[in-house]
N, C-alpha and C. Protein backbone atom coordinates (compact mmCIF):
# COMPACT_ATOMS: atom_id res chain seq x y z
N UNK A 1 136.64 -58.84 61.86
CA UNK A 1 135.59 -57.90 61.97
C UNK A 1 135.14 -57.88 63.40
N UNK A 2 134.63 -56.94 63.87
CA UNK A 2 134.51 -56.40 65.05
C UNK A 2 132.96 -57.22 65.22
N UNK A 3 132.48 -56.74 66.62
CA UNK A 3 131.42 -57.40 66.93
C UNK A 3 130.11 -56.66 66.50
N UNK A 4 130.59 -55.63 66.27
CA UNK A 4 129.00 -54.63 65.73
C UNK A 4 129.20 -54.43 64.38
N UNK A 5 129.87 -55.12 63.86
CA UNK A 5 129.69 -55.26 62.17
C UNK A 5 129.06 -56.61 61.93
N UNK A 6 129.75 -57.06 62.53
CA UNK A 6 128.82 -58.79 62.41
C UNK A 6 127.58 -58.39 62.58
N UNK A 7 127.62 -57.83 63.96
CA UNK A 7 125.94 -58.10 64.14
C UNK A 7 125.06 -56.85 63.29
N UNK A 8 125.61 -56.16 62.76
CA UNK A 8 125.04 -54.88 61.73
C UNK A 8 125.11 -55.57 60.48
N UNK A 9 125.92 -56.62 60.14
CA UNK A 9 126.19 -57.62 58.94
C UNK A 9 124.48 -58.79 58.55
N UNK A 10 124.20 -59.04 60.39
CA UNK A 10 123.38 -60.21 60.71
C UNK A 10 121.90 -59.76 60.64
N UNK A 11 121.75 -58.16 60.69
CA UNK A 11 120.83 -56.93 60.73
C UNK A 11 120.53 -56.77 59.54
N UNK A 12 121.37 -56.66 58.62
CA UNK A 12 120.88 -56.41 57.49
C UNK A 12 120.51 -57.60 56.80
N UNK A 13 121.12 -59.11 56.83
CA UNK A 13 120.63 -59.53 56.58
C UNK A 13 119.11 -60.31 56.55
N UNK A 14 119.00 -60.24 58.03
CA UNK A 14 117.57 -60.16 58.49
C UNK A 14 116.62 -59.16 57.78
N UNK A 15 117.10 -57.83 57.23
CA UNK A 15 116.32 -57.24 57.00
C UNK A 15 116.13 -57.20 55.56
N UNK A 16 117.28 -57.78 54.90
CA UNK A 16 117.43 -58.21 53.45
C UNK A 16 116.47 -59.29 53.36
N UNK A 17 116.53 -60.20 54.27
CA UNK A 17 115.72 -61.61 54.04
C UNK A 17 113.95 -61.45 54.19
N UNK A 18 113.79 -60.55 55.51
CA UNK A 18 112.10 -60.13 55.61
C UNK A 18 112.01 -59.19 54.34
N UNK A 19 112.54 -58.22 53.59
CA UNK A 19 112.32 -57.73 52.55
C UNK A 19 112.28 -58.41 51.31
N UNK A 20 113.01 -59.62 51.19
CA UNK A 20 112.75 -60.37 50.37
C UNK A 20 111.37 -61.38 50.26
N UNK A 21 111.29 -61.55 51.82
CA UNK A 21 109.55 -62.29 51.68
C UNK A 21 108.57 -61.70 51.45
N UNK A 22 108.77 -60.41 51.64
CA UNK A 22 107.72 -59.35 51.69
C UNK A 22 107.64 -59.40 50.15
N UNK A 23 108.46 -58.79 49.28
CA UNK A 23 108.67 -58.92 47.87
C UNK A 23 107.96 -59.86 47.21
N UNK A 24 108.57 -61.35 47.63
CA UNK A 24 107.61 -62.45 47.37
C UNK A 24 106.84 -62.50 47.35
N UNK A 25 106.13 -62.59 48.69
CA UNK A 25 104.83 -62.50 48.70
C UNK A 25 104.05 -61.06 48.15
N UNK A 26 104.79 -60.27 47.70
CA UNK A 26 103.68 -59.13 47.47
C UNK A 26 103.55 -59.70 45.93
N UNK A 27 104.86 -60.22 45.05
CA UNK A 27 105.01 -60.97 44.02
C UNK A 27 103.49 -62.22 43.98
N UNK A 28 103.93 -62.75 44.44
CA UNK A 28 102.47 -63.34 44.97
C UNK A 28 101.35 -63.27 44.35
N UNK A 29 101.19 -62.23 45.42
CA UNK A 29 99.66 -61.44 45.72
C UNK A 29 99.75 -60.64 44.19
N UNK A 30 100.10 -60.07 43.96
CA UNK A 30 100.49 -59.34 42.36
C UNK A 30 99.92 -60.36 41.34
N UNK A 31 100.39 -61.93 41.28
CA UNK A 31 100.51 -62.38 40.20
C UNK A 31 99.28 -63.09 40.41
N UNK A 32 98.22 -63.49 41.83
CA UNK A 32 97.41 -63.91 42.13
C UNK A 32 96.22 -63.22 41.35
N UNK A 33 96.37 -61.46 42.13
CA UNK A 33 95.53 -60.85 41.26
C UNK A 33 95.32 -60.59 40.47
N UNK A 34 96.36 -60.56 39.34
CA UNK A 34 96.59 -60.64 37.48
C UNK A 34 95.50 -61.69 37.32
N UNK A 35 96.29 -63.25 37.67
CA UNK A 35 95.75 -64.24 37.30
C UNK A 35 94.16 -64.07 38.13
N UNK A 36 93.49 -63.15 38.60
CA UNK A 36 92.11 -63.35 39.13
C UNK A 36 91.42 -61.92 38.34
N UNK A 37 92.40 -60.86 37.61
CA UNK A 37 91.77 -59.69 37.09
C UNK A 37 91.44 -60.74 35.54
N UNK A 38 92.27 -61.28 35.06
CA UNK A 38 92.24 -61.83 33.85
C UNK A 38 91.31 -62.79 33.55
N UNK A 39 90.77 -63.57 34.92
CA UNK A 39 89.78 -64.44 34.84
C UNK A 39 88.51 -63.56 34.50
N UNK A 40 88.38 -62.62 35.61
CA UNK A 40 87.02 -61.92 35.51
C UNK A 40 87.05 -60.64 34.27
N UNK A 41 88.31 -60.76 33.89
CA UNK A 41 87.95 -59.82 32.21
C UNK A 41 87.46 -61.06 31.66
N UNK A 42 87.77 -62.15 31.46
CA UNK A 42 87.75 -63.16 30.46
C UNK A 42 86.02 -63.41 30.88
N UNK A 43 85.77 -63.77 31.83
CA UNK A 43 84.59 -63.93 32.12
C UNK A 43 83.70 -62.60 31.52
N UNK A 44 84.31 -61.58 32.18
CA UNK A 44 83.21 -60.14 31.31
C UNK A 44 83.31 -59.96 30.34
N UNK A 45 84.44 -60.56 29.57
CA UNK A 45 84.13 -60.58 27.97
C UNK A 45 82.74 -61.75 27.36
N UNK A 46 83.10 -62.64 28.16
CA UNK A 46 82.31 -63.71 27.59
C UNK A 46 80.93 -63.40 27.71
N UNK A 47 80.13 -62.93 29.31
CA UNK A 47 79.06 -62.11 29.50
C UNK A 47 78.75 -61.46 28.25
N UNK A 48 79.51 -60.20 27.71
CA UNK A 48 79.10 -59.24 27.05
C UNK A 48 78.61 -59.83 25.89
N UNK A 49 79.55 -61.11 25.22
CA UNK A 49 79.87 -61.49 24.08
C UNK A 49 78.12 -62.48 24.08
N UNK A 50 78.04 -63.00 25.16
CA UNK A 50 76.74 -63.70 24.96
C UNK A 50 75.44 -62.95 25.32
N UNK A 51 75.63 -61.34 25.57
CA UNK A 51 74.39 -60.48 25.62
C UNK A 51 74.26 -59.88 24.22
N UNK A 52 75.60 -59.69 23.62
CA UNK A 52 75.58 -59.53 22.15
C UNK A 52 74.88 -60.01 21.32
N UNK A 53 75.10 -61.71 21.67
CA UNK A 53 74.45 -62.61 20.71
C UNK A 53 72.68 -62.80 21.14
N UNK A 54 72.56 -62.53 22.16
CA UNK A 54 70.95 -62.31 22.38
C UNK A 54 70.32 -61.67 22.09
N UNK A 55 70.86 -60.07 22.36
CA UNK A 55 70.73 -59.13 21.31
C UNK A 55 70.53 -58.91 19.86
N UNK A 56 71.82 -59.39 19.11
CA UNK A 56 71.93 -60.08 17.85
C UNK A 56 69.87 -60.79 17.71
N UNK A 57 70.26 -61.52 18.64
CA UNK A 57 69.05 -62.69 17.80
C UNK A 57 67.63 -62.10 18.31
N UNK A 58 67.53 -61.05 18.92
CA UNK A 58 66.00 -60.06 19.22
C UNK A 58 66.38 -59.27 17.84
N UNK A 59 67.55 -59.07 17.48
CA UNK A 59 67.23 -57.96 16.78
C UNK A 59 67.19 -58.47 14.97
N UNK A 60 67.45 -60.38 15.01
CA UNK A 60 66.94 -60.37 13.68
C UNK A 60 65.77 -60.98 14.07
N UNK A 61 65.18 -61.04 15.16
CA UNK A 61 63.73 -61.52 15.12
C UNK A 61 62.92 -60.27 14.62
N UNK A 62 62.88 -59.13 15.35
CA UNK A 62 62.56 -57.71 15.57
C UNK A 62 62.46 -57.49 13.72
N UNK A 63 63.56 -57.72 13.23
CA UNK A 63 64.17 -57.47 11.51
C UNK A 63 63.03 -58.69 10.60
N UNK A 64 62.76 -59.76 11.07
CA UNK A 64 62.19 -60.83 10.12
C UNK A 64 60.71 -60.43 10.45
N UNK A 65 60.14 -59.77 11.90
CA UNK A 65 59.20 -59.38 11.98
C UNK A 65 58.39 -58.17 11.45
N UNK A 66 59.39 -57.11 11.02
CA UNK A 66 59.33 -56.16 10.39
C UNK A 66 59.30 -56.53 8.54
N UNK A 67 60.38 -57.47 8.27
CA UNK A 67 59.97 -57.67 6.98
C UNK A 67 58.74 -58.39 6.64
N UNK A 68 57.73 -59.22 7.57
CA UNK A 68 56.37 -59.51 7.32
C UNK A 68 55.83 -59.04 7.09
N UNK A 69 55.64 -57.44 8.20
CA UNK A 69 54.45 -56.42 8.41
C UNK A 69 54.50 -55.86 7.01
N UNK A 70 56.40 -55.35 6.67
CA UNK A 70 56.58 -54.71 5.66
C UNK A 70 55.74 -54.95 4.06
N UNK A 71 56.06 -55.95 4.49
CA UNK A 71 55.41 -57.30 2.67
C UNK A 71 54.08 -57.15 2.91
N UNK A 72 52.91 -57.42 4.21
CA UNK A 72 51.68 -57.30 4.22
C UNK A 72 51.25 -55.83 3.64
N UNK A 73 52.13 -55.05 4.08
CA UNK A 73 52.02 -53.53 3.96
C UNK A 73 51.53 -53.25 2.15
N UNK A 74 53.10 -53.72 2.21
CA UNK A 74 53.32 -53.65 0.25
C UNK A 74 52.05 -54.54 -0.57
N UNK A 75 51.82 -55.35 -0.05
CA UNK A 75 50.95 -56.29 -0.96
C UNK A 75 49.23 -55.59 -0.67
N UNK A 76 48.84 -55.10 0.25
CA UNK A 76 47.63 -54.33 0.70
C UNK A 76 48.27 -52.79 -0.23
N UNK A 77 49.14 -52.38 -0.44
CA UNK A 77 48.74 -51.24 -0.69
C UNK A 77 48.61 -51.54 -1.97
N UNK A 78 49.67 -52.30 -2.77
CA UNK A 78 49.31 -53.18 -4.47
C UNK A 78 48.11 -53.43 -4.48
N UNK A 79 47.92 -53.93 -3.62
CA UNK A 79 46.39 -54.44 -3.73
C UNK A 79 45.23 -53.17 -4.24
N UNK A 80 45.46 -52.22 -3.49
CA UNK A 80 45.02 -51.31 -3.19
C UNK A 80 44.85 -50.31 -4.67
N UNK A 81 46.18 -50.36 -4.48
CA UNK A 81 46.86 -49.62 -6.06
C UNK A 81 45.81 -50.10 -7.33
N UNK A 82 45.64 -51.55 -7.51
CA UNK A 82 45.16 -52.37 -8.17
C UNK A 82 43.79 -52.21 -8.30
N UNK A 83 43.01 -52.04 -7.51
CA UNK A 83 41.48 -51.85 -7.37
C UNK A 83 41.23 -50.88 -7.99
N UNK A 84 41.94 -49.50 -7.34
CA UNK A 84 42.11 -48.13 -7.88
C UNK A 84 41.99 -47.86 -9.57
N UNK A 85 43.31 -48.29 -9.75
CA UNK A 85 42.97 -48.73 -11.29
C UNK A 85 41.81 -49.55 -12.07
N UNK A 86 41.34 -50.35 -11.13
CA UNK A 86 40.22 -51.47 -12.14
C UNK A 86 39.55 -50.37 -11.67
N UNK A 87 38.91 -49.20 -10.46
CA UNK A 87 38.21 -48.49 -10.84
C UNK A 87 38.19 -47.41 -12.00
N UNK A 88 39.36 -46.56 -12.15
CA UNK A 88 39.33 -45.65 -12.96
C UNK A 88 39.32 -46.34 -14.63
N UNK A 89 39.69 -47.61 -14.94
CA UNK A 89 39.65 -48.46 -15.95
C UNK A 89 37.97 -48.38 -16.14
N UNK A 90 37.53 -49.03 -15.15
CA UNK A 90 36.31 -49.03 -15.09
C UNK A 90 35.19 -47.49 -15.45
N UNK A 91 35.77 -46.38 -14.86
CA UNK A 91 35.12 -44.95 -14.85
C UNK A 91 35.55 -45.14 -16.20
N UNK A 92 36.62 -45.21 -17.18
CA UNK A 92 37.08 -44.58 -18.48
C UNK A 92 36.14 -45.59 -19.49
N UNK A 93 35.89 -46.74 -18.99
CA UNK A 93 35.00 -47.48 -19.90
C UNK A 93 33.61 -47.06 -19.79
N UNK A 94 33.39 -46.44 -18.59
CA UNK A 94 31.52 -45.80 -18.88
C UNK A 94 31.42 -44.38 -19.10
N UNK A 95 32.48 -44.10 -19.31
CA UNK A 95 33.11 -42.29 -20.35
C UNK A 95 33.10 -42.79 -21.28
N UNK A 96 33.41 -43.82 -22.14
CA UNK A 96 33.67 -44.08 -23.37
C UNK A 96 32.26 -44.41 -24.08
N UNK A 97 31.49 -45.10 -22.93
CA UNK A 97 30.02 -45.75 -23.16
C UNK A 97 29.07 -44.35 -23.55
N UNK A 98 28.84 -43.57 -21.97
CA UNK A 98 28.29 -42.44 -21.88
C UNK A 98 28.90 -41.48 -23.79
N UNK A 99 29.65 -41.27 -24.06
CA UNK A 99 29.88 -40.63 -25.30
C UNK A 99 29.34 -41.39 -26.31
N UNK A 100 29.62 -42.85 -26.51
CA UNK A 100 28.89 -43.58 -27.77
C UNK A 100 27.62 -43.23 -27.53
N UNK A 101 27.17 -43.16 -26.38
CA UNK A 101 25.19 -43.00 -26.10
C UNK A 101 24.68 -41.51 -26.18
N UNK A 102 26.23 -40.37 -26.59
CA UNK A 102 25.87 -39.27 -26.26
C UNK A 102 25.50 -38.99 -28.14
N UNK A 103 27.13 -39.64 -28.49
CA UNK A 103 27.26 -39.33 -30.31
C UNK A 103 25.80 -40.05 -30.87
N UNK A 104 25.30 -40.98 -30.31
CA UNK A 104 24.32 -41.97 -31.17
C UNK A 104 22.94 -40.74 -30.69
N UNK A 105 22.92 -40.63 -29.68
CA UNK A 105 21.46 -39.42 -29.55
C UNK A 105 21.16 -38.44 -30.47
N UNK A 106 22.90 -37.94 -29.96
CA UNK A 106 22.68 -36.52 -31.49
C UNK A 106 22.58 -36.88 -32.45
N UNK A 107 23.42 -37.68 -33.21
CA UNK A 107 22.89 -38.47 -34.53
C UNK A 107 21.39 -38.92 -34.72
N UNK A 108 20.76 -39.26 -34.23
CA UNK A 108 19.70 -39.85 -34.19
C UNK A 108 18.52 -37.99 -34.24
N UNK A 109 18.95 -37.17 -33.36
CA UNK A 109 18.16 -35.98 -33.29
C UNK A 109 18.63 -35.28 -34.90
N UNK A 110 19.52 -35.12 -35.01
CA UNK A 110 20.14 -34.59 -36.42
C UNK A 110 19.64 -35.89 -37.50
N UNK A 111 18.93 -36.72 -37.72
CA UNK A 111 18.27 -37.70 -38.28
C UNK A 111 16.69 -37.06 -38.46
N UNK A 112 16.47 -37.06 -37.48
CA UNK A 112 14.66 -36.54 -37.05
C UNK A 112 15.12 -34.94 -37.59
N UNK A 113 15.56 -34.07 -37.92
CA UNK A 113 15.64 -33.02 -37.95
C UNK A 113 15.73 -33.15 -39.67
N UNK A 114 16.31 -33.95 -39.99
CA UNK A 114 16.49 -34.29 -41.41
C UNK A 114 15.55 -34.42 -41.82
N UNK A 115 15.09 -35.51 -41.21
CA UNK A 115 13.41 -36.38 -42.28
C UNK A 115 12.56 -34.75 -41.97
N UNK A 116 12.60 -33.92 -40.79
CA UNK A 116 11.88 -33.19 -40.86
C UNK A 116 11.54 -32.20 -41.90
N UNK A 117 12.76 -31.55 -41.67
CA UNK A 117 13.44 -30.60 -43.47
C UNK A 117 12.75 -31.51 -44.31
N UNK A 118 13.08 -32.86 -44.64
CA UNK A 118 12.44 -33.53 -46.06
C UNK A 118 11.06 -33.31 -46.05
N UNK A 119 10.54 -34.00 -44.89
CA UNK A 119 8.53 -33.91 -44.86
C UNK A 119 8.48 -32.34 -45.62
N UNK A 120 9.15 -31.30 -44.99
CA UNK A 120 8.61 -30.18 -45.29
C UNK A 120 8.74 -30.30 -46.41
N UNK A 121 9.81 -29.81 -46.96
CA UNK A 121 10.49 -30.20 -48.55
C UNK A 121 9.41 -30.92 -49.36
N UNK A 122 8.75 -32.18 -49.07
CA UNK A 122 8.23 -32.43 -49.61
C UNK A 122 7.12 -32.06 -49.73
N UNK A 123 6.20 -31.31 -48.81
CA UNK A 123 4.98 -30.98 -48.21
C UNK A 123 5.01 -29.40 -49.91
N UNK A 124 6.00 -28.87 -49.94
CA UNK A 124 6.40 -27.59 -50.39
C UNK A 124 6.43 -27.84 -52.12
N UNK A 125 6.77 -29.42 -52.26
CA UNK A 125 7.06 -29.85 -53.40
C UNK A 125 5.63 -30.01 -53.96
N UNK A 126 4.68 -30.93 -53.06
CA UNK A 126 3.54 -31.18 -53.38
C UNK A 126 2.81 -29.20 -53.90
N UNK A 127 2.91 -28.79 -52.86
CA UNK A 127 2.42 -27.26 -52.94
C UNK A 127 2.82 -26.69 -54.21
N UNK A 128 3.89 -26.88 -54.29
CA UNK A 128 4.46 -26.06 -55.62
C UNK A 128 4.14 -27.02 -57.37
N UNK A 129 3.65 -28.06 -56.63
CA UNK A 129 3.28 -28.96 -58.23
C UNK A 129 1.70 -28.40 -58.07
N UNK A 130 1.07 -28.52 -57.15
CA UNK A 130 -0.25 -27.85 -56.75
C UNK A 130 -0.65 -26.62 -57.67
N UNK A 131 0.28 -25.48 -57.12
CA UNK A 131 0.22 -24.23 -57.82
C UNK A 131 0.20 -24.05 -58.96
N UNK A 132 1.82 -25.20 -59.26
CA UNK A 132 1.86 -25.25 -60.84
C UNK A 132 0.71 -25.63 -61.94
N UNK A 133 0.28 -27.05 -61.28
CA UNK A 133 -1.26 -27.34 -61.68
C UNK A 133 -2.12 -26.12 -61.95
N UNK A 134 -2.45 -25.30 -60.77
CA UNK A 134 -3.55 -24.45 -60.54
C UNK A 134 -3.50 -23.42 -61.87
N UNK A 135 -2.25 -23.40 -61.93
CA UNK A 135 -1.46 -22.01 -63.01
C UNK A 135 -1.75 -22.45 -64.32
N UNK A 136 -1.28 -23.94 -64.59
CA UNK A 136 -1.70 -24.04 -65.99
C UNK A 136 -3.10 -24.31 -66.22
N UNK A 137 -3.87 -24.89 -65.37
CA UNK A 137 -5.10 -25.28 -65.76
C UNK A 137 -6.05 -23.55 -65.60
N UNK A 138 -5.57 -22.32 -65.06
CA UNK A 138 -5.85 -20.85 -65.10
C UNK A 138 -5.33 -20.78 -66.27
N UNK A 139 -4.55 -20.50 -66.70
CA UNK A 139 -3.96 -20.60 -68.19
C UNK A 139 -4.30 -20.90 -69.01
N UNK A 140 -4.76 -22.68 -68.94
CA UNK A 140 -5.60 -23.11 -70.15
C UNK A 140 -6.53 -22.53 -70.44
N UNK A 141 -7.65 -22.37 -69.12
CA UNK A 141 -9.08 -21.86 -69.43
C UNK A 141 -8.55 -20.65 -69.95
N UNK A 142 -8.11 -19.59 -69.53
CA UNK A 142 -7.68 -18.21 -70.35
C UNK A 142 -7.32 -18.30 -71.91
N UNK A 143 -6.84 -19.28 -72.17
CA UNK A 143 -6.53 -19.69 -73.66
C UNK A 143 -7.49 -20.04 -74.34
N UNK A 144 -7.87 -21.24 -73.68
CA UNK A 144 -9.25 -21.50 -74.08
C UNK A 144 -10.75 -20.51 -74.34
N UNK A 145 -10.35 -20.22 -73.68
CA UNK A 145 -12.10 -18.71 -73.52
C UNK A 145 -11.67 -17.93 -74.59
N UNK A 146 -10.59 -17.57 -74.72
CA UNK A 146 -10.02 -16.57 -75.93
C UNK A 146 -9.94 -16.92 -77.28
N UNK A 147 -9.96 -17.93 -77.68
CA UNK A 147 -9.87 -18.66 -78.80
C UNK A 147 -11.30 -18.50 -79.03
């Protein structure tokens, strides 16, 4: 081989060999940054994963705090509910009262209205035995005088 093949032989290999470090090292740098993208995903997973769980635990505090208010809520308005009723229980028992005191009045006026009718009745009875009296003892004397 001639002298400018050798050295076009010695050229390329030089340029085979800096292309190969270059490679390398870009290989390298490639596998450096994998291994440094993978750290800081792994790391931003873990971040997220432990804002999750903080989250998570505001939001069953937020949830156990709400089921307190909720139950105070429910038990005040039962409560509530409850009174309501002992009132209207209460209104239906002095409706029930108010009518026994209403039926016993009228009864009692339809009583007095009765004995009244009777007094008369009787007042009418006396009158009419009166008359009757008056009639026969007019009668007698008329019988009597005539005889």
């Amino acid at each position: 081989m001639n002298e400018k093949t050798e050295h076009l032989k010695e050229m390329a290999k030089e340029k085979f060999s800096c292309v190969r470090e270059q490679v390398d090292k870009s290989r390298e740098e490639l596998e450096s940054s994998i291994g440094q993208a993978k750290s800081d995903l792994e790391s931003l997973i873990e971040n997220v994963k432990h804002e999750l769980d903080i989250k998570k635990e505001h939001a069953d505090l937020r949830k156990s705090k709400l089921e307190v208010t909720v139950k105070k809520q429910k038990e005040a308005i039962e409560a509530k509910v409850m009174e309501m009723m002992e009132k209207v229980e209460s209104k239906k028992e002095d409706k029930v009262k108010r009518r026994a005191i209403l039926k016993a009045d009228k009864a009692e006026k339809y009583a007095e209205i009765c004995m009244d009718y009777a007094a008369v009745a009787i007042v009418e009875a006396e009158l009419a035995c009166l008359k009757a009296c008056q009639a026969r003892a007019e009668a007698d004397d008329l019988v009597g005088t005539s005889t």
